[in-house]
C-alpha atoms as a PDB file:
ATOM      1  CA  UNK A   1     -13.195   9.006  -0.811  1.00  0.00           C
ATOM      2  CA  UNK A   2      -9.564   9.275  -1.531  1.00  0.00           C
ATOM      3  CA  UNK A   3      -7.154   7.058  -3.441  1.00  0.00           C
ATOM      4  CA  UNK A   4      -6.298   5.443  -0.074  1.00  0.00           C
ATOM      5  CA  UNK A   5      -9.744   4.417   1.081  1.00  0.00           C
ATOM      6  CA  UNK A   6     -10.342   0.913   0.986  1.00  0.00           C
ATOM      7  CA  UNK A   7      -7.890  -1.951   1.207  1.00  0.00           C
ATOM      8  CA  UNK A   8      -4.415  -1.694   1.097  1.00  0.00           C
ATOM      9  CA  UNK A   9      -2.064  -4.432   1.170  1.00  0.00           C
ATOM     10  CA  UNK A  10       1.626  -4.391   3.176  1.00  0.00           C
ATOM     11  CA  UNK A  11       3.278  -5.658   0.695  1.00  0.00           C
ATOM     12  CA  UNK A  12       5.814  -8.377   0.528  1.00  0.00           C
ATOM     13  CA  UNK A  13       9.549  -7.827   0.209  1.00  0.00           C
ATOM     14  CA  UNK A  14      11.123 -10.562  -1.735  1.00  0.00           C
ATOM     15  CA  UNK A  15      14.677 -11.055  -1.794  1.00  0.00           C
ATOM     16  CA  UNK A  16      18.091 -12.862  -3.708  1.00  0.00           C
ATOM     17  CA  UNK A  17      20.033 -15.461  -2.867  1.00  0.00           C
ATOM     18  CA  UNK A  18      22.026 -12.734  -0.701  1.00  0.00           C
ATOM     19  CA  UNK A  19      19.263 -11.558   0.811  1.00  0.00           C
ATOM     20  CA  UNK A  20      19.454  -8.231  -0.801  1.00  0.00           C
ATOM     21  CA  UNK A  21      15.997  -6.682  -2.092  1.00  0.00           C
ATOM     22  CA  UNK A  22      14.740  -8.363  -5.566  1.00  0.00           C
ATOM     23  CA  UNK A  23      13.350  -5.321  -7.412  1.00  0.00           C
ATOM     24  CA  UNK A  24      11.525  -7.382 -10.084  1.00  0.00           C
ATOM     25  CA  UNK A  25       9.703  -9.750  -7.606  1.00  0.00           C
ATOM     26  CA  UNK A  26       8.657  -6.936  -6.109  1.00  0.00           C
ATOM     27  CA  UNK A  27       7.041  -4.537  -8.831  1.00  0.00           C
ATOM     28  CA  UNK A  28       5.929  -8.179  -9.761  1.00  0.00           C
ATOM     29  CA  UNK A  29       3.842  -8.491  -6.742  1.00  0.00           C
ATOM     30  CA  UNK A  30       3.072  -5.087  -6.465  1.00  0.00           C
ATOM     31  CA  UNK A  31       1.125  -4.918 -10.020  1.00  0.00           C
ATOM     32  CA  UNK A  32      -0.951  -8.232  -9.120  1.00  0.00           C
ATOM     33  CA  UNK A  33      -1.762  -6.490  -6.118  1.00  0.00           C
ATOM     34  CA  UNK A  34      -2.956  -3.366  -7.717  1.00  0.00           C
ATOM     35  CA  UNK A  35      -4.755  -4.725 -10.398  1.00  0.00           C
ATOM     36  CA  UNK A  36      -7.309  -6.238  -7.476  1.00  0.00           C
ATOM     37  CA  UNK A  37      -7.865  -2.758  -6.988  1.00  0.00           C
ATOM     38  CA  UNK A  38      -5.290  -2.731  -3.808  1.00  0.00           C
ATOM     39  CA  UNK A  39      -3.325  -0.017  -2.773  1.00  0.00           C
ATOM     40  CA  UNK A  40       0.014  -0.655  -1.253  1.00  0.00           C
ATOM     41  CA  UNK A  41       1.328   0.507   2.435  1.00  0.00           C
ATOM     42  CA  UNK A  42       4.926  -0.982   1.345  1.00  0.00           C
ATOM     43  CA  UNK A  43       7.922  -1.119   4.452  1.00  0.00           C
ATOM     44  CA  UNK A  44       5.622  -1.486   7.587  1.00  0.00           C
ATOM     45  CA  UNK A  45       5.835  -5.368   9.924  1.00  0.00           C
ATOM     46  CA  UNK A  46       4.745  -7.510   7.180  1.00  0.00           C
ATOM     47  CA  UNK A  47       7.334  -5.849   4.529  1.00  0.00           C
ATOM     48  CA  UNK A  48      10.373  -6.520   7.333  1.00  0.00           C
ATOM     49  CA  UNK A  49      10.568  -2.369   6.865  1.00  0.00           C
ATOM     50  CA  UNK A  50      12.484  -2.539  10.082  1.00  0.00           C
ATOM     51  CA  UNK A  51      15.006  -5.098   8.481  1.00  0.00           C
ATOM     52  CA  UNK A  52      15.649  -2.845   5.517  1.00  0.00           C
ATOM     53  CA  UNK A  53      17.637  -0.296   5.154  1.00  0.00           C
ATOM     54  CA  UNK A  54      16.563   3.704   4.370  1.00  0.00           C
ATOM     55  CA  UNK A  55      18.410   2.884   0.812  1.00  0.00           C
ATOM     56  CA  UNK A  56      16.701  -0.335   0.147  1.00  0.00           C
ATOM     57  CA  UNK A  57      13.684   1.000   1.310  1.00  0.00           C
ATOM     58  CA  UNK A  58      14.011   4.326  -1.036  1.00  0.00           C
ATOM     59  CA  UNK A  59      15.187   2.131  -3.993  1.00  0.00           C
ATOM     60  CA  UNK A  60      12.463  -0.370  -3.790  1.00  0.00           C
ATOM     61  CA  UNK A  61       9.609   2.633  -4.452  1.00  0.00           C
ATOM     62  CA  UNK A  62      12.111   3.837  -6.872  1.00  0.00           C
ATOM     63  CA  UNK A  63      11.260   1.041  -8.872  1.00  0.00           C
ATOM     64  CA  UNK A  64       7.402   1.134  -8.338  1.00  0.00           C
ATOM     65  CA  UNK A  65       7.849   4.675  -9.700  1.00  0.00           C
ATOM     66  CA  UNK A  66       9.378   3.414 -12.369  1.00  0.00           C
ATOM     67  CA  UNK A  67       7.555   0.707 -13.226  1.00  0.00           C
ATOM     68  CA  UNK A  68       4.624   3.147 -13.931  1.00  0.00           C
ATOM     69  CA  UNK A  69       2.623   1.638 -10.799  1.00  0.00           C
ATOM     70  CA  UNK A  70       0.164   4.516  -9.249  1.00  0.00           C
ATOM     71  CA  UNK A  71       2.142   6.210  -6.134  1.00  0.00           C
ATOM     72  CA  UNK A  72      -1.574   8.137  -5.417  1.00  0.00           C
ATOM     73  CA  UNK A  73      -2.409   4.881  -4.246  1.00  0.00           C
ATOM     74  CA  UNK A  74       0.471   4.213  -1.669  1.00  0.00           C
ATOM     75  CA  UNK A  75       1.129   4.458   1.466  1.00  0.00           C
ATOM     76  CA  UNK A  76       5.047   3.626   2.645  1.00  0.00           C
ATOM     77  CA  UNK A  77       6.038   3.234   5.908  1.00  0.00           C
ATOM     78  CA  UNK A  78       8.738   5.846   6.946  1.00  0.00           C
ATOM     79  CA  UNK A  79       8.502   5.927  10.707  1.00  0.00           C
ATOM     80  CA  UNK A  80      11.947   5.287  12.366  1.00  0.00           C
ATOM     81  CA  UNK A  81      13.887   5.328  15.443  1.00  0.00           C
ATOM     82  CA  UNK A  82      16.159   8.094  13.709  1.00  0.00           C
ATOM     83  CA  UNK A  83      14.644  11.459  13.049  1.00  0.00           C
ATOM     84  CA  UNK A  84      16.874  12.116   9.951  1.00  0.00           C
ATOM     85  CA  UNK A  85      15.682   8.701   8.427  1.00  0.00           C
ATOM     86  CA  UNK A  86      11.698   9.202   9.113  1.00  0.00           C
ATOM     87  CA  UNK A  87      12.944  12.481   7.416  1.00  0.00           C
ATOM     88  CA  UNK A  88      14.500  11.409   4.381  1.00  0.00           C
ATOM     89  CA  UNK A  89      11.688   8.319   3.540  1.00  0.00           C
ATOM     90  CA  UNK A  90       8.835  10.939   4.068  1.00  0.00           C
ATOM     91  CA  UNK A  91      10.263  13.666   1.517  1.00  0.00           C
ATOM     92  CA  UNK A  92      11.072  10.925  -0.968  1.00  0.00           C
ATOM     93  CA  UNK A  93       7.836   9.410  -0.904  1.00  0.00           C
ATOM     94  CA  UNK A  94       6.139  12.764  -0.722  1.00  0.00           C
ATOM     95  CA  UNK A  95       9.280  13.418  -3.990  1.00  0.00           C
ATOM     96  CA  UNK A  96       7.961  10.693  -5.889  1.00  0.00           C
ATOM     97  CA  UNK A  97       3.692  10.883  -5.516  1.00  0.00           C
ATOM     98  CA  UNK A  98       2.281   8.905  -2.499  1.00  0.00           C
ATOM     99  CA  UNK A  99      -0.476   9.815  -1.428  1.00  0.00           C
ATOM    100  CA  UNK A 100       0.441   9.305   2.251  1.00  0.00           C
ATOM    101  CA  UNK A 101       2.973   7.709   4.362  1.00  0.00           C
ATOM    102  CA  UNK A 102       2.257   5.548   7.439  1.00  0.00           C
ATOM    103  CA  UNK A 103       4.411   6.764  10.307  1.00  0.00           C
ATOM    104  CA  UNK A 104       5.480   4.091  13.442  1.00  0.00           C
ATOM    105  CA  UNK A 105       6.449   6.456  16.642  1.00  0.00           C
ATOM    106  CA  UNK A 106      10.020   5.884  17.676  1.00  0.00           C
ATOM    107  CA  UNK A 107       9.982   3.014  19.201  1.00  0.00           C
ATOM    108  CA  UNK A 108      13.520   2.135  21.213  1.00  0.00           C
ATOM    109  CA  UNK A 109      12.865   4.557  24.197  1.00  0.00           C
ATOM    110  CA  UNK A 110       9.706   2.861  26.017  1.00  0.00           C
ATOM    111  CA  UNK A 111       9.080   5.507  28.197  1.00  0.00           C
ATOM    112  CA  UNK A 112       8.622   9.002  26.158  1.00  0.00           C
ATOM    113  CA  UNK A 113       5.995  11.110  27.337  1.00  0.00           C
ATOM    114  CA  UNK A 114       3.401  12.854  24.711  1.00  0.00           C
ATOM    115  CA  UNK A 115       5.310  15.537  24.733  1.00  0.00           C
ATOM    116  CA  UNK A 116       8.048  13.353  23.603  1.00  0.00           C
ATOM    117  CA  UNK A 117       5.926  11.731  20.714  1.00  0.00           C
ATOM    118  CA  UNK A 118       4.515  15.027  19.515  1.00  0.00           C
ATOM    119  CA  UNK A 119       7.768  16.780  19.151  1.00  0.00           C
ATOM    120  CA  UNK A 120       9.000  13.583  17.603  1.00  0.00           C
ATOM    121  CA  UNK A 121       6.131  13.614  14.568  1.00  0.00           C
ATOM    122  CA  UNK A 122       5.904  17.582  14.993  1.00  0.00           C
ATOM    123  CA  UNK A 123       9.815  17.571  13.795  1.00  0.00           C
ATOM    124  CA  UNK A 124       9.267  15.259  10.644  1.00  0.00           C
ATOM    125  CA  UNK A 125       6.819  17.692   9.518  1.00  0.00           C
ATOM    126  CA  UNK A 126       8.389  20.518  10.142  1.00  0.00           C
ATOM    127  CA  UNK A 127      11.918  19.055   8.234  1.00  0.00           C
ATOM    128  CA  UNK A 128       9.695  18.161   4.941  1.00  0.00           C
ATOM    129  CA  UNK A 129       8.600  20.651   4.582  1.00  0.00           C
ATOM    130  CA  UNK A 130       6.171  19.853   1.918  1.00  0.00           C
ATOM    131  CA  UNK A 131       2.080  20.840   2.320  1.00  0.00           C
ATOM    132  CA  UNK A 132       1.778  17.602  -0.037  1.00  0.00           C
ATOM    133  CA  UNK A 133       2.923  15.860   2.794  1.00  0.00           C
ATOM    134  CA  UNK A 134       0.139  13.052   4.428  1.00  0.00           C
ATOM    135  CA  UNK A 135       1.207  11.574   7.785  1.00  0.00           C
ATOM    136  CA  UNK A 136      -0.805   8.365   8.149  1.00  0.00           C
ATOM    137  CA  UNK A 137      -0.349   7.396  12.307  1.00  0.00           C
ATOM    138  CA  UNK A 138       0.304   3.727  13.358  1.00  0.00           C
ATOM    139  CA  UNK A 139      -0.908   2.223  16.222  1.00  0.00           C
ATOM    140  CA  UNK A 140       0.828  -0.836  16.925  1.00  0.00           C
ATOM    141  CA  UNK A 141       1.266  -1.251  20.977  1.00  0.00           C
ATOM    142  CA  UNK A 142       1.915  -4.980  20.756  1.00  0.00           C
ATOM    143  CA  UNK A 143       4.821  -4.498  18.398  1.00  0.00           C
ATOM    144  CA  UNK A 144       6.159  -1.002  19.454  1.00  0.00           C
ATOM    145  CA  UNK A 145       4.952  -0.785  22.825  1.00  0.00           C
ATOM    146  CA  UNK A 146       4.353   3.442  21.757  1.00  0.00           C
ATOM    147  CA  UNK A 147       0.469   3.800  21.791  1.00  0.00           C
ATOM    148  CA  UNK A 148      -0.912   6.598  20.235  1.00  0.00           C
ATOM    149  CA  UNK A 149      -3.914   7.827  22.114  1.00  0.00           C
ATOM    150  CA  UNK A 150      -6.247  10.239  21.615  1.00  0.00           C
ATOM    151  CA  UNK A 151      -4.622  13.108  23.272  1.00  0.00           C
ATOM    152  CA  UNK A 152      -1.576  13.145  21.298  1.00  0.00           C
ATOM    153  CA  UNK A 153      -3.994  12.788  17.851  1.00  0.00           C
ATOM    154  CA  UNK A 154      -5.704  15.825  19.189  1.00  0.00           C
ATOM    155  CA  UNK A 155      -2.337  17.886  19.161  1.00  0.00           C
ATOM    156  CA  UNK A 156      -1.267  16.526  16.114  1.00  0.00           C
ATOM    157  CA  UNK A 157      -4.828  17.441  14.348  1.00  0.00           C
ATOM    158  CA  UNK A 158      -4.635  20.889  16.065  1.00  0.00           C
ATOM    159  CA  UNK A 159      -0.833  21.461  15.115  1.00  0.00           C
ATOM    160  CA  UNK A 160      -0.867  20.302  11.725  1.00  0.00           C
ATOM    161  CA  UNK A 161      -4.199  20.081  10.100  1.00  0.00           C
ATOM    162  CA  UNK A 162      -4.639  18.680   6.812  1.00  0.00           C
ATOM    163  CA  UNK A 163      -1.187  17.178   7.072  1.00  0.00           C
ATOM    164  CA  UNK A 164      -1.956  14.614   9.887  1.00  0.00           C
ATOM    165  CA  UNK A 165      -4.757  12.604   8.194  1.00  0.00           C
ATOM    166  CA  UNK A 166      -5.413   8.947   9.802  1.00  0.00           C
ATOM    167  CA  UNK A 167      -4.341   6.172  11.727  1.00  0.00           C
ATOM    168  CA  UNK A 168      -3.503   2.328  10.887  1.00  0.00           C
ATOM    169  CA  UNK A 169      -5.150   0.750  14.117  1.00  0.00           C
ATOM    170  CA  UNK A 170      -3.058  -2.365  14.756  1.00  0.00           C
ATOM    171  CA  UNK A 171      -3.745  -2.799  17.641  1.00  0.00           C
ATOM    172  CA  UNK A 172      -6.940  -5.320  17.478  1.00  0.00           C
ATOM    173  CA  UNK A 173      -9.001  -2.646  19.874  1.00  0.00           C
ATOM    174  CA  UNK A 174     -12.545  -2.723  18.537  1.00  0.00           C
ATOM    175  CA  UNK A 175     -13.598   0.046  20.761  1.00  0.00           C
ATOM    176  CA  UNK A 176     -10.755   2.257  20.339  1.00  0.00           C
ATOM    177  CA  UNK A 177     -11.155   2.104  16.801  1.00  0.00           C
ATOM    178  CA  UNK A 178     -15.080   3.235  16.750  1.00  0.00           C
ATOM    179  CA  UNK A 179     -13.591   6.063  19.590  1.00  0.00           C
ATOM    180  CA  UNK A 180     -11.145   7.282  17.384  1.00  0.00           C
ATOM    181  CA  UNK A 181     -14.075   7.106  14.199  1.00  0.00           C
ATOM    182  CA  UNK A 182     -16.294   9.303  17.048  1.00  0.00           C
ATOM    183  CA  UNK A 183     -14.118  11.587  18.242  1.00  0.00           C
ATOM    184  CA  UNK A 184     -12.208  12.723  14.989  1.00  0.00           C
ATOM    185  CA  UNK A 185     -14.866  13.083  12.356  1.00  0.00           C
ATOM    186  CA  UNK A 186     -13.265  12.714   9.120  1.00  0.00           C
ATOM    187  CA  UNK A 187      -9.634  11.409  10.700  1.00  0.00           C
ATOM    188  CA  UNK A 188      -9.664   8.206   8.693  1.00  0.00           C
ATOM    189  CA  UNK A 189      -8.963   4.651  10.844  1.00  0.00           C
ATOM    190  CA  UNK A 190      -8.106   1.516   8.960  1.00  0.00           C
ATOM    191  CA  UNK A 191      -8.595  -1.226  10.876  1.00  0.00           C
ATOM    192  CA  UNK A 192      -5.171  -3.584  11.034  1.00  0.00           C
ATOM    193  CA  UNK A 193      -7.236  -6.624  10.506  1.00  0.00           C
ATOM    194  CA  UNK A 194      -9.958  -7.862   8.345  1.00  0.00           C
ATOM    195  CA  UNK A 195     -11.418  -9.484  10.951  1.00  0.00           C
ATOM    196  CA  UNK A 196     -13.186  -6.052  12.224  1.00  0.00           C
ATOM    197  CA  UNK A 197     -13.910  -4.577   8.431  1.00  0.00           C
ATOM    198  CA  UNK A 198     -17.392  -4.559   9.008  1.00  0.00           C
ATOM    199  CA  UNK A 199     -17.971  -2.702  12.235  1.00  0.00           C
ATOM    200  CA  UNK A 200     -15.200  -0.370  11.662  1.00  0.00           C
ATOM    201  CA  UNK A 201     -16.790   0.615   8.267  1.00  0.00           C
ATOM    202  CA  UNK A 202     -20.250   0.549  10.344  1.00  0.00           C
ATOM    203  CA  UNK A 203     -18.342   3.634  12.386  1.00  0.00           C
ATOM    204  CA  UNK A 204     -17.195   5.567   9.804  1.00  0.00           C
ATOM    205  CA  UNK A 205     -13.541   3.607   8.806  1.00  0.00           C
ATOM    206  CA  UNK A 206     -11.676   4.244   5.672  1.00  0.00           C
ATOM    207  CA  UNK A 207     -10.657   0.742   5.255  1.00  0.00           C
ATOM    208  CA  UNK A 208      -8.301  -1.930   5.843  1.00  0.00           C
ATOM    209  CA  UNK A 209      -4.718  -2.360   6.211  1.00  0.00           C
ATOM    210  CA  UNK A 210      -4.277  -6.325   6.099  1.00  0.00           C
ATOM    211  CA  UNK A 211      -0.989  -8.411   6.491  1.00  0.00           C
ATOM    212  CA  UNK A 212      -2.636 -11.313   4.246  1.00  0.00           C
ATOM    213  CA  UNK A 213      -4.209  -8.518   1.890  1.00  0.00           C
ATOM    214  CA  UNK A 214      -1.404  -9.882  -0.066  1.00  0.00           C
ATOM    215  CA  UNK A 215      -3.002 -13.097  -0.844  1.00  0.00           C
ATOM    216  CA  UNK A 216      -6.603 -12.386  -0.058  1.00  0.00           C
ATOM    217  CA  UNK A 217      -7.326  -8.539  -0.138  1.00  0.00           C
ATOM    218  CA  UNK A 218      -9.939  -8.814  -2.999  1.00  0.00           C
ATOM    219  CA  UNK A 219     -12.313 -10.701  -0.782  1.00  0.00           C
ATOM    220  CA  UNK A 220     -11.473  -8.048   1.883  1.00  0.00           C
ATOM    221  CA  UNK A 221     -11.734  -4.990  -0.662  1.00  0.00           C
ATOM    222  CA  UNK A 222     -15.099  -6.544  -1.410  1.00  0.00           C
ATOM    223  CA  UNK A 223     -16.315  -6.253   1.990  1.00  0.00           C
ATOM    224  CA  UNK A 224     -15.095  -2.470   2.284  1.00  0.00           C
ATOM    225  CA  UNK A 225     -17.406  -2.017  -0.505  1.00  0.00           C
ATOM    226  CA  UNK A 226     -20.345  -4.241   0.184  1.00  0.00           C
ATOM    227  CA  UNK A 227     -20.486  -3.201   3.680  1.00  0.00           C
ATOM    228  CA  UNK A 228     -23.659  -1.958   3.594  1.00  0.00           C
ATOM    229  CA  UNK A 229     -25.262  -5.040   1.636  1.00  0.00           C
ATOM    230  CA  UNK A 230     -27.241  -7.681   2.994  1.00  0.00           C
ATOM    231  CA  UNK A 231     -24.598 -10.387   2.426  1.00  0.00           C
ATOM    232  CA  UNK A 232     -22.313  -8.602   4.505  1.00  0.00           C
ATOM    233  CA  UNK A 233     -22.448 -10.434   7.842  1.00  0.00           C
ATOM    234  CA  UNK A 234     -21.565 -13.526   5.703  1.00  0.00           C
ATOM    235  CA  UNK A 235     -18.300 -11.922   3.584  1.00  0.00           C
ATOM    236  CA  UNK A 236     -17.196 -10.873   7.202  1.00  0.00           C
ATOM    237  CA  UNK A 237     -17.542 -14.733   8.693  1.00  0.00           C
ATOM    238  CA  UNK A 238     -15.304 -15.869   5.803  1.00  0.00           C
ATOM    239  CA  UNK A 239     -12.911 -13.542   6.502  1.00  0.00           C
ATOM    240  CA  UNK A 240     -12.740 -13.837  10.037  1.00  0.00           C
ATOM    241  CA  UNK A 241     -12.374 -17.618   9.480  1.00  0.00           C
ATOM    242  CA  UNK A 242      -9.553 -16.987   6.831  1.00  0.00           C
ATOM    243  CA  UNK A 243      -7.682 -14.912   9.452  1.00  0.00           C
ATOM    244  CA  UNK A 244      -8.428 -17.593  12.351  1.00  0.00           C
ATOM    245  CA  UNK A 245      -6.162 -19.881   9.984  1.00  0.00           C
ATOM    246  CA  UNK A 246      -3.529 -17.663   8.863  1.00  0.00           C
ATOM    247  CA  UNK A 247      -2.778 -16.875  12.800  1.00  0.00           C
ATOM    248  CA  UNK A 248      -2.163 -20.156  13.550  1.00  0.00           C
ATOM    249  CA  UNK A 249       1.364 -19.542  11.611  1.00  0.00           C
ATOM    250  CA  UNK A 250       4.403 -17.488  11.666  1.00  0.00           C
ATOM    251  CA  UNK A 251       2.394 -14.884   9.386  1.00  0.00           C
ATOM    252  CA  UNK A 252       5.392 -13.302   7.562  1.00  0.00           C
ATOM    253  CA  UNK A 253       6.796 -16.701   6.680  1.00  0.00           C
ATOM    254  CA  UNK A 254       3.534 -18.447   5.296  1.00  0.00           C
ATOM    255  CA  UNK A 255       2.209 -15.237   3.303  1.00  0.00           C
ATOM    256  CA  UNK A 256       5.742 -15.868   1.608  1.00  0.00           C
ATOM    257  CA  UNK A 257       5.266 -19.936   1.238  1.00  0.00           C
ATOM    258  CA  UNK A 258       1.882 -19.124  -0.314  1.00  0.00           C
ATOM    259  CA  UNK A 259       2.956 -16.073  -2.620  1.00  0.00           C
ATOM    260  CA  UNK A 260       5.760 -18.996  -4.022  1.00  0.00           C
ATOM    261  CA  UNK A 261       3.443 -21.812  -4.051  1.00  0.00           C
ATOM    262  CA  UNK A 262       0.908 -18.670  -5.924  1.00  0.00           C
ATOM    263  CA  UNK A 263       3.641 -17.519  -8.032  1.00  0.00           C
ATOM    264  CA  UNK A 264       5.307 -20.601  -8.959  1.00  0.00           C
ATOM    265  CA  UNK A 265       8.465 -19.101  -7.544  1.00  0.00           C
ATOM    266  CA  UNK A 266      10.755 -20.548  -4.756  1.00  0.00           C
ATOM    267  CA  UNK A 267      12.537 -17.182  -4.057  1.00  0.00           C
ATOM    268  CA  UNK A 268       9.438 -16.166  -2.338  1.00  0.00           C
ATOM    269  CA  UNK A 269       9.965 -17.902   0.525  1.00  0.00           C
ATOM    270  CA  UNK A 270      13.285 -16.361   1.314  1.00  0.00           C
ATOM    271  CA  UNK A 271      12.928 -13.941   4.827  1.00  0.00           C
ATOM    272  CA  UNK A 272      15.357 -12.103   6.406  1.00  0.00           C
ATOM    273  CA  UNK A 273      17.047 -12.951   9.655  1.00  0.00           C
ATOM    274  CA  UNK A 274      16.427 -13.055  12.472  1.00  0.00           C
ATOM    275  CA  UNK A 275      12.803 -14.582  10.671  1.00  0.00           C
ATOM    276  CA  UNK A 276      12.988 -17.808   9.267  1.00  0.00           C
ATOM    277  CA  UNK A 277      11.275 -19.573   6.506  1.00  0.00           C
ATOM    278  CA  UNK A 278       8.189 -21.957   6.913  1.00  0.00           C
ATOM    279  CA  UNK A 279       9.335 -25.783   7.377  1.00  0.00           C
ATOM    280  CA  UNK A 280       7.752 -28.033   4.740  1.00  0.00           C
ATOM    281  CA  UNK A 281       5.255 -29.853   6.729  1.00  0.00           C
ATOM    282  CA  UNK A 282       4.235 -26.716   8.012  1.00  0.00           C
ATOM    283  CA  UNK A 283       3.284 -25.695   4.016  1.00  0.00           C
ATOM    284  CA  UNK A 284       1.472 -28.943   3.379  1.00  0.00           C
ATOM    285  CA  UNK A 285      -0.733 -27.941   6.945  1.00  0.00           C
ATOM    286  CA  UNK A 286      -1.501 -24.149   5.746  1.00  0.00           C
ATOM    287  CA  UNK A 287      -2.426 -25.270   2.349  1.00  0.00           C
ATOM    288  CA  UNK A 288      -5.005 -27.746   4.028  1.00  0.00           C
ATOM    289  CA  UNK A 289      -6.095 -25.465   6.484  1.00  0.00           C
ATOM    290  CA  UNK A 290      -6.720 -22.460   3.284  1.00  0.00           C
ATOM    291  CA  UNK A 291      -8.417 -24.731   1.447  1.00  0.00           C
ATOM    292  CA  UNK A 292     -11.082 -25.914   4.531  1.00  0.00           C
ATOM    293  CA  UNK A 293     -11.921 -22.567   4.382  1.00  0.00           C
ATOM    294  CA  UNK A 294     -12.438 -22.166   0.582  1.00  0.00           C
ATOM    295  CA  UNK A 295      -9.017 -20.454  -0.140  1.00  0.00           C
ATOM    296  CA  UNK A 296      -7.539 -22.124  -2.976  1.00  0.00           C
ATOM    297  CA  UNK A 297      -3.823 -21.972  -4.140  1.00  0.00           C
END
């Protein structure tokens, strides 16, 4: 087990009245998170990473760093479209601790080949530099429309082992997730969604990497490490009918209504366009909906 196994939570990026990054909000957020015994995969989809900028994004860990929070238990995002900016977020987080860093394919072109892809990842490793460096994969075909299949893993292992590490499996693919578990022994998958903890885990996962980890990852994290108890089953039907709810809303928009209505704290709900925020009566349903399910706010 490393710091990264188990559950780590994509945290929230709160913002001003001007829309620009709120620091305190953030290490705010970030320390509740942690002290559930979540790590943090900060400036993937549910952080709007691709609506920040390579400064905001570097400043923000700046202040985790800062605020003492554990970076051995972290996980940023720094996979871009530009070479020279998955570059300069995967030195700096390497610069300031994390364990790993979860790396999106560039995603504009849509029709790269593997050769393509591997020189892509093979170049960000090479231009770091650094053997501290972790490359965590992610798998997100819905969103990206780049999958990463097995081949290209394969090359990456063989290229750059110990450096390429795992995958975040986004991609809601039961069976490619127990593949990948098979075929790589010791490549570690976390599932994108708590709704397959338990038979990932049953195939040798590391973990989870949850969207709504940021307001319900300790039930998750104690699934990860009950898994193997008899009340499993039962911790896994809660949190597949926590998820059923939370999809039934713009996700990004009501993890941020519930953080404020958590927090006490209007600024929460604030998103960046092109998002928007969660209407009002739209609130009042989620809140219903959380609390049918035993989910209390």
């Amino acid at each position: 087990m490393t710091s990264l196994d188990g559950v780590l939570a994509p945290i929230l990026t709160p913002y001003g009245d001007d829309l620009a990054p709120d620091p305190v909000r953030f290490v705010a957020l970030a320390r509740w998170l942690m002290d559930q015994g979540l790590g943090l995969a900060p400036f993937g989809t549910t952080s709007e990473g691709n609506s920040l900028s390579v400064e905001e994004k570097m400043a923000l860990l700046d202040a985790l760093a800062e605020a003492g929070l554990d970076r051995g238990r972290m996980m940023p995002g720094t996979g871009c479209c530009a070479l020279t900016d998955s570059v300069r977020l995967s030195a700096h987080a390497v610069a300031r601790g994390c364990s790993g860093v979860l790396m999106l394919p560039p995603f504009y072109y849509k029709t790269v080949s593997e050769d393509g892809l591997f020189a892509a990842f093979s170049e960000v490793i090479q231009r770091v530099g650094d053997s501290r460096l972790r490359v965590y994969l992610y798998h997100f075909p819905q969103q990206s429309q780049i999958p990463i299949g097995h081949a290209l893993i394969e090359r990456l292992l063989a290229a750059y082992p110990g450096v390429v590490v795992g995958l975040k499996d986004s991609s809601g693919d039961l069976s490619n997730m127990v593949s990948l578990c098979r075929a790589f022994p010791g490549f570690k998958v976390f599932a994108g969604t708590e709704r397959l903890i338990l038979p990932v885990m049953r195939a040798g996962g590391a973990g989870c990497i949850s969207a709504n980890a940021n307001i319900h990852g300790a039930a998750m994290l104690a699934l990860v490490r009950g898994w193997r108890d008899a009340g499993a089953e039962a911790m896994q039907a809660g949190l597949e009918g926590f998820r059923a709810v939370m999809e039934g809303m713009p996700l990004i928009a009501a993890l941020k209504a519930v953080t404020a209505i958590r927090t006490g704290d209007a600024g929460w709900r604030r998103v960046r366009p092109p998002l928007v925020g969660l209407p009002v009566d739209k609130e009042a349903e989620l809140l219903a909906r959380l609390k049918s399910v035993g989910v209390l706010f």
